[in-house]
Protein backbone atom coordinates (compact mmCIF):
# COMPACT_ATOMS: atom_id res chain seq x y z
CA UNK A 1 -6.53 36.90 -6.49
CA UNK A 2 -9.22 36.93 -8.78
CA UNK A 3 -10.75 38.94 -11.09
CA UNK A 4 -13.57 38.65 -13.86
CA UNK A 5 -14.71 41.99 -16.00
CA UNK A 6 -17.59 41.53 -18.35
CA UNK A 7 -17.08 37.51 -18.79
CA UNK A 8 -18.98 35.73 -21.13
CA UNK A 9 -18.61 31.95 -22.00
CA UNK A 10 -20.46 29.82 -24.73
CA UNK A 11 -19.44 26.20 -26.29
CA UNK A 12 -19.06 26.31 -29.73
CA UNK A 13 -22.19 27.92 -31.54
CA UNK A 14 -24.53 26.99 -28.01
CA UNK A 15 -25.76 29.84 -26.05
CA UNK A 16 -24.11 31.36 -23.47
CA UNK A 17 -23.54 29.47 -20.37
CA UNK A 18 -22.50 32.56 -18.41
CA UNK A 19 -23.10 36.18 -18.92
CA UNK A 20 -21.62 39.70 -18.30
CA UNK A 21 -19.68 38.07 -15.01
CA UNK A 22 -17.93 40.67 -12.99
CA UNK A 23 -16.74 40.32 -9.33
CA UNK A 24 -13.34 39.77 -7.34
CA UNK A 25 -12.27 37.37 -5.11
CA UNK A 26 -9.33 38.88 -2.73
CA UNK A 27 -6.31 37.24 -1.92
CA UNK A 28 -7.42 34.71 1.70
CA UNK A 29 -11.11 35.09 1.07
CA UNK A 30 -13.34 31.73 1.11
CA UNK A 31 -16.36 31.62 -0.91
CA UNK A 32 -19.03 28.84 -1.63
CA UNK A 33 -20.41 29.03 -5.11
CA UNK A 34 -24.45 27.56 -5.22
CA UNK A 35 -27.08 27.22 -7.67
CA UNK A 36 -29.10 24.74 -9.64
CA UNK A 37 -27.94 21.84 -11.88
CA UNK A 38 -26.71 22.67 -15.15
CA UNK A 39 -26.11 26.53 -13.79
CA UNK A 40 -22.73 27.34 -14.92
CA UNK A 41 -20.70 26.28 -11.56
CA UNK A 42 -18.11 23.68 -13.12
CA UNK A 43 -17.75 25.99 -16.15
CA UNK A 44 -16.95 29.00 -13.81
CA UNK A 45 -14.31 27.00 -11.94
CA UNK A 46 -13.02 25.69 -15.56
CA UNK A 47 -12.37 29.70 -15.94
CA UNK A 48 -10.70 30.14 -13.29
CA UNK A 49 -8.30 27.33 -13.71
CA UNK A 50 -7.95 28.42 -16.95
CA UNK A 51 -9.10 25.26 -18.65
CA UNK A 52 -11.29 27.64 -20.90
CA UNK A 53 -11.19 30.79 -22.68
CA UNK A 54 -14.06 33.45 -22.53
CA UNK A 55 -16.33 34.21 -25.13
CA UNK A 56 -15.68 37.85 -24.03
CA UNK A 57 -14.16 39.87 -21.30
CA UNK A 58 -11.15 39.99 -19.25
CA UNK A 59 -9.97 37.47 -16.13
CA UNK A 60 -7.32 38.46 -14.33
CA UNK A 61 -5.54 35.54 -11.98
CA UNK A 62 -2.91 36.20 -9.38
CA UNK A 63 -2.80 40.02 -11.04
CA UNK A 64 -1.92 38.91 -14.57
CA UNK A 65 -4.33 39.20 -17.45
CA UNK A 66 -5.11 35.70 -18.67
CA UNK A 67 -5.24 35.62 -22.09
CA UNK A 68 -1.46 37.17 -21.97
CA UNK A 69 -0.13 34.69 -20.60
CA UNK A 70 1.95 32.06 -22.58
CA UNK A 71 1.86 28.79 -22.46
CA UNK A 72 4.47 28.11 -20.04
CA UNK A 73 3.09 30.86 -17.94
CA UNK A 74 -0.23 29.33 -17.48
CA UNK A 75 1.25 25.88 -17.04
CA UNK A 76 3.07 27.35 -13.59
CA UNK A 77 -0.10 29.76 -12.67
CA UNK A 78 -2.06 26.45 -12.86
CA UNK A 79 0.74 24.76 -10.28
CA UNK A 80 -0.36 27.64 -7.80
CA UNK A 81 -3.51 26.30 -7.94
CA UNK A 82 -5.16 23.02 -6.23
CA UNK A 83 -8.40 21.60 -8.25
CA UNK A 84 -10.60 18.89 -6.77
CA UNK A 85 -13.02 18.03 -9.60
CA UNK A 86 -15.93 16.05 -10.13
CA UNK A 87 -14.58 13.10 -11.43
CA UNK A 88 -11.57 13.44 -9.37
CA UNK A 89 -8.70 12.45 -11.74
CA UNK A 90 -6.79 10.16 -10.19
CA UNK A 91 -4.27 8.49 -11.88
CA UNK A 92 -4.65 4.72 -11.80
CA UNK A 93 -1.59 3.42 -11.97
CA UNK A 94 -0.27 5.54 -8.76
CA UNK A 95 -0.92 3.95 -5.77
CA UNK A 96 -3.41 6.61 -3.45
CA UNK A 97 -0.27 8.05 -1.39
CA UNK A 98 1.72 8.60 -4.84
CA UNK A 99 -1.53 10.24 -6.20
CA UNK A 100 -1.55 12.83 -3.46
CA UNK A 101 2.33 13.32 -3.27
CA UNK A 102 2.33 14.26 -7.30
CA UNK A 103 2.19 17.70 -6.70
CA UNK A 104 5.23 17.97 -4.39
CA UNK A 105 7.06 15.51 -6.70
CA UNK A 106 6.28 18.27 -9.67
CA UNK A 107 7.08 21.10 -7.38
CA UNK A 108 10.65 19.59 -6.73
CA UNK A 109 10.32 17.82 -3.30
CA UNK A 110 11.44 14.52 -2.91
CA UNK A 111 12.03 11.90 -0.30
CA UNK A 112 11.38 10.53 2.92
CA UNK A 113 9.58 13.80 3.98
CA UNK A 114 7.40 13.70 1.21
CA UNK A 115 6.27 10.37 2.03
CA UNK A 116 5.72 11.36 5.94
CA UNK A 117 3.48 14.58 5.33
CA UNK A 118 1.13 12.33 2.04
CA UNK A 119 0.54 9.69 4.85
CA UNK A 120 -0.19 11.82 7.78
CA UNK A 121 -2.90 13.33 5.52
CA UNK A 122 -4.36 10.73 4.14
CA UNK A 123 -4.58 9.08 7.92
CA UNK A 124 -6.67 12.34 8.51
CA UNK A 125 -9.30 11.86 5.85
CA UNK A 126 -9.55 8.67 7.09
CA UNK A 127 -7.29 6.40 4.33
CA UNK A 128 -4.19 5.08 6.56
CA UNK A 129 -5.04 1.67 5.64
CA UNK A 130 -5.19 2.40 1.95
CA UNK A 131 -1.75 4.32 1.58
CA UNK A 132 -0.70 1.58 -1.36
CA UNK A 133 -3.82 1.00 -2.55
CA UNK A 134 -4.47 1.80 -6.45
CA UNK A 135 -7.93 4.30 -7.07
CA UNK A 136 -9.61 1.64 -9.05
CA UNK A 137 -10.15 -0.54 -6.03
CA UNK A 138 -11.16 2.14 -3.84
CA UNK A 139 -14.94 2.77 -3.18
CA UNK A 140 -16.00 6.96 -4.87
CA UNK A 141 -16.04 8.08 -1.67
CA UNK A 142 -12.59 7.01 -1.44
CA UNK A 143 -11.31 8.49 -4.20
CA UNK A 144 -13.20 11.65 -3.50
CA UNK A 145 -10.88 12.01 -0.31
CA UNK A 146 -7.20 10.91 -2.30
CA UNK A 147 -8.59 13.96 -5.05
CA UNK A 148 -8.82 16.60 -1.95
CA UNK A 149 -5.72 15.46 0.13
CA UNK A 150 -3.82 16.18 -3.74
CA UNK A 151 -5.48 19.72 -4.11
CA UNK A 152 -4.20 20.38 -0.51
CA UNK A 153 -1.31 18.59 0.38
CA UNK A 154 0.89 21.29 -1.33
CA UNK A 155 -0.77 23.96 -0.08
CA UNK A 156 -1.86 26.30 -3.15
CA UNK A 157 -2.55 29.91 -3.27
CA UNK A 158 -5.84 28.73 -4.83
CA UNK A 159 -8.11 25.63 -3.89
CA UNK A 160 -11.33 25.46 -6.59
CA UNK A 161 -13.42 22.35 -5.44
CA UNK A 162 -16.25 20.99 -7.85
CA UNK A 163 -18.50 19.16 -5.70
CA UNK A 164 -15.86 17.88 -3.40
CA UNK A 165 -18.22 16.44 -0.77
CA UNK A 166 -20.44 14.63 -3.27
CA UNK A 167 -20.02 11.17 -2.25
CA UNK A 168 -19.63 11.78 1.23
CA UNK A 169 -21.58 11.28 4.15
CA UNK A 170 -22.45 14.21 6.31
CA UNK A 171 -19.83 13.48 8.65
CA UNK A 172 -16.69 12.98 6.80
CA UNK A 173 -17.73 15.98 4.13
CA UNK A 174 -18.02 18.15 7.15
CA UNK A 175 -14.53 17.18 8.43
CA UNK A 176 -13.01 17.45 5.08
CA UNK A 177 -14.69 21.25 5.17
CA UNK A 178 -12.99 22.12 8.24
CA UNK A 179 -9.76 20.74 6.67
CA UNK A 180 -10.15 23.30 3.78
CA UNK A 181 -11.21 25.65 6.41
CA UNK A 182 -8.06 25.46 8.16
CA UNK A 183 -5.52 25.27 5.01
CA UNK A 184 -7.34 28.95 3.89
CA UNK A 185 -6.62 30.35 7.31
CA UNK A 186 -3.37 29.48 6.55
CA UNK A 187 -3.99 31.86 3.57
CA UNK A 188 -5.05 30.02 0.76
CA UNK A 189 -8.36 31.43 -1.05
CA UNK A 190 -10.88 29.08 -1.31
CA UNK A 191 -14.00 28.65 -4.17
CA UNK A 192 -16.12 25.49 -3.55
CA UNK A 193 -19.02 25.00 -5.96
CA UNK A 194 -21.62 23.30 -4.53
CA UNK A 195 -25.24 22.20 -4.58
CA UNK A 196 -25.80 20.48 -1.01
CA UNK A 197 -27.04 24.34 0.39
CA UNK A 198 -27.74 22.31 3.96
CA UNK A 199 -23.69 22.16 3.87
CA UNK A 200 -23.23 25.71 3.25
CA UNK A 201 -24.96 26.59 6.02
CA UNK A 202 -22.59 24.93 8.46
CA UNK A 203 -20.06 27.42 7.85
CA UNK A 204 -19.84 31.03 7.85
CA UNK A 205 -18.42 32.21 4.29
CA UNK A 206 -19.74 34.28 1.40
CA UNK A 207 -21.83 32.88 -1.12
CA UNK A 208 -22.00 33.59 -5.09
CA UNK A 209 -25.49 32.19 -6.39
CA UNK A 210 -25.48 31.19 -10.24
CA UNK A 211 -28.94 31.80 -11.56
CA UNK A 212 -29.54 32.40 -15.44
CA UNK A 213 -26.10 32.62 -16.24
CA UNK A 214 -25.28 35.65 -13.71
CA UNK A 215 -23.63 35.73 -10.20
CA UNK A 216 -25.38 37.38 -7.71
CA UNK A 217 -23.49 37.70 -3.80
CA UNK A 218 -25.36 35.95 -1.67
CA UNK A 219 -25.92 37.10 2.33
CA UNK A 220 -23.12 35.58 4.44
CA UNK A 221 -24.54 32.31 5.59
CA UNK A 222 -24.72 32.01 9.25
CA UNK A 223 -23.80 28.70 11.42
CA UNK A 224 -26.32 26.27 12.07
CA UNK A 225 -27.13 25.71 15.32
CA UNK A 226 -26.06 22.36 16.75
């Protein structure tokens, strides 16, 4: 599904914020990525979603080398992918439920059915009362959940999540995980960069640690008792 060799990334004439990556994520795998602040976990994701370029080396995505790919070609690899990011994206002049149906609407569905599935999910995260509500009047925890019900709703080969349980509390982040959970036993691979390590430990994935600008796999991280 994924594939980095050798990948190196810098901004402009800045150091490098990520060295000599290589490692492979297969095709239904579910992986947490952890480290410190300021370690390199939203510009990883930006790699894989191929919103940058490396400085050096070679990603491969869904078996195709990136940098070959032209410009329409990324634009659909990137529709085969769901991206729940930090400041979640949302476009404000879409009501929440038109938000999350966007990417079926894109993808060619239309209708009635559309309509049924967005609700229905948004009634699971907890939002049936906010269906036709615009994100500026909904509180960042609210708009946290409309950004993950749109990475999900059309169920992608890839999810990448950037923090996607920030402003939650413990309870509905923990739901939302299962959610994911469920949608990548369905077969979707999963990469959720995180720094809230008490989550991680809830669930039984792999874990990629950032530290210095390298990945390092992490033990699996066992279940916490309840």
């Amino acid at each position: 599904m994924v594939r980095f060799e050798e990948v190196s990334l810098s901004y402009d004439t800045g150091p490098a914020v990520l060295r000599d990556l290589s490692f492979e994520l297969d095709p239904g795998s579910f992986h947490f990525i952890v480290g410190a602040s300021g370690a390199g976990k939203s510009s990883l994701l930006r790699l894989i979603y191929l919103a940058a370029r490396p400085t050096a080396g070679r990603i491969l995505l869904f078996g195709r080398d990136s940098e070959q790919l032209s410009r329409d070609e990324r634009a659909m690899a990137r529709r085969r992918i769901g991206m729940v990011f930090q400041d979640f994206r949302l476009l404000d002049h879409l009501t929440a439920l038109d938000n999350v149906a966007l990417p079926l609407r894109i993808a060619g569905h239309a209708g009635a059915e559309v309509e049924r599935h967005v609700s229905e999910l948004l009634a699971w995260v907890g939002l049936a009362e906010q269906l036709h509500v615009h994100p500026p009047t909904l509180s960042g925890g609210q708009q946290q959940r409309v950004a993950i019900a749109r990475a999900v709703i059309g169920r992608p080969s890839l999810l990448l999540a950037d923090e996607p349980t920030g402003n939650l509390d413990d309870r509905i982040a923990v739901r939302l995980l299962y959610l994911i959970e469920e949608l990548n036993k369905l077969g979707t691979t999963v990469v959720i960069a995180t720094h809230n390590e008490a989550l991680v430990q809830r669930f039984h994935h792999p874990v990629l640690k950032l530290r210095d600008g390298s990945i390092e796999r992490g033990p699996r991280v066992r279940r916490a008792r309840a």
